[in-house]
Protein backbone atom coordinates (compact mmCIF):
# COMPACT_ATOMS: atom_id res chain seq x y z
CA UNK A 1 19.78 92.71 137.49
CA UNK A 2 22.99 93.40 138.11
CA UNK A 3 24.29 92.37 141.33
CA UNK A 4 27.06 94.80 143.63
CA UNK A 5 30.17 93.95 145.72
CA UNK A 6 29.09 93.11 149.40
CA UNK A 7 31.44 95.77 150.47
CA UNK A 8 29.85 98.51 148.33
CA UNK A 9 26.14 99.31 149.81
CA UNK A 10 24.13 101.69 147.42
CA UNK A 11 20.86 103.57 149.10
CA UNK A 12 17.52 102.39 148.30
CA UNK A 13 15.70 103.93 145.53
CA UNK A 14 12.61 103.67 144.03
CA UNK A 15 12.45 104.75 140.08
CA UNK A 16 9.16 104.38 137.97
CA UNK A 17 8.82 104.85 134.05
CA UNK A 18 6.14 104.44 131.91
CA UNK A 19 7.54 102.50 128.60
CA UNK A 20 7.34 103.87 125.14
CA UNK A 21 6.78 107.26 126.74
CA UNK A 22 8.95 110.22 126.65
CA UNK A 23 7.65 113.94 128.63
CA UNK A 24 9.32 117.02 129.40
CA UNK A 25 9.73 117.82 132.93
CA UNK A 26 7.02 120.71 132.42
CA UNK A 27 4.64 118.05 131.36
CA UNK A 28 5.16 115.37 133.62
CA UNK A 29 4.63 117.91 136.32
CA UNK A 30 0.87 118.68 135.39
CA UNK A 31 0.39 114.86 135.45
CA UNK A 32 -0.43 112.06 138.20
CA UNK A 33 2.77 109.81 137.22
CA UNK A 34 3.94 106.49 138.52
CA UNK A 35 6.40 108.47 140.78
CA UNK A 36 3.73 110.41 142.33
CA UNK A 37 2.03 107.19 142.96
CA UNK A 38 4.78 105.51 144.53
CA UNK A 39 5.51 108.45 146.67
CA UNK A 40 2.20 108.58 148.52
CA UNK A 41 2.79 104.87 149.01
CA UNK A 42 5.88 105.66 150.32
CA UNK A 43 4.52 108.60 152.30
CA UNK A 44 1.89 106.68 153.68
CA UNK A 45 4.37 104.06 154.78
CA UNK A 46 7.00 105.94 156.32
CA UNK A 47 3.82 107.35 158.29
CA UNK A 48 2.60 103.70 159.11
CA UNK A 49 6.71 103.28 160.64
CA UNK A 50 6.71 106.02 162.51
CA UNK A 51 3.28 105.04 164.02
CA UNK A 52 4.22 101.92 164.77
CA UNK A 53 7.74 102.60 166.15
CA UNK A 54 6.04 104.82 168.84
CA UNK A 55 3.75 102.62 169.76
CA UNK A 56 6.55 99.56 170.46
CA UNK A 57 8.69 102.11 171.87
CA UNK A 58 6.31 102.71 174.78
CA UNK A 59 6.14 98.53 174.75
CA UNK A 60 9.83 98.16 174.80
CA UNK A 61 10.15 100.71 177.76
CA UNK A 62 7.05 98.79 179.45
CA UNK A 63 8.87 95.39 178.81
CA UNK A 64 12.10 96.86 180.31
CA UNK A 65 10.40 98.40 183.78
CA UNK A 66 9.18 94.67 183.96
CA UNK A 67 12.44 93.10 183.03
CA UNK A 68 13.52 95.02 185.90
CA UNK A 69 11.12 94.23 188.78
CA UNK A 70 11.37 90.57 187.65
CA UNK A 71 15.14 90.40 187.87
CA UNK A 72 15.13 91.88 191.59
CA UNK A 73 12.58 89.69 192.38
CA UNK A 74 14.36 86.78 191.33
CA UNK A 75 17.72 88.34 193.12
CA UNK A 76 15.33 88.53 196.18
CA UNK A 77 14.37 84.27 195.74
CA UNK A 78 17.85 83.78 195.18
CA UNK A 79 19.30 85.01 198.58
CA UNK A 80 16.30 83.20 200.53
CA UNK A 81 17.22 80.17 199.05
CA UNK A 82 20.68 80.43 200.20
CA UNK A 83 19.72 81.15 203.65
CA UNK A 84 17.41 78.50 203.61
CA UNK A 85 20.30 76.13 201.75
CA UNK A 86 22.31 77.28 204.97
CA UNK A 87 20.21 76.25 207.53
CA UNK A 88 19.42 73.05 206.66
């Protein structure tokens, strides 16, 4: 394999061939190719991502609301311990 400059990045691509086997474009379309099957893998993937991001997307903005709540909280701790710090 032939490897690229770092600065150079090429999309991802997915090619499939069959060896020793040569078809028309009108023939390979009446068929259930390699390609095909690596698209529905792909299909079914990119569906499986986009399932999943959702789902950690709601977690993220969960995580965040609590990230939140627990930073005033600590803010809160922070000044009584000062006070406290102060009257002693």
């Amino acid at each position: 394999m032939r490897k690229t400059p770092q600065k150079m990045k090429l999309p991802t691509c997915f090619m499939a061939f069959q060896e020793g086997e040569v078809t028309s474009i009108s023939s390979s379309s009446n068929s259930y190719t390699t390609f095909d099957k690596l698209q529905d893998v792909y299909d079914e993937l990119v569906f499986e991502f986009r399932a999943s991001f959702s789902k950690n997307k709601k977690l993220i903005s969960k995580l965040k609301l609590e990230n939140e709540r627990l930073s005033k909280t600590n803010l809160e701790f922070e000044e009584k311990l000062r006070e406290y710090e102060t009257n002693i």
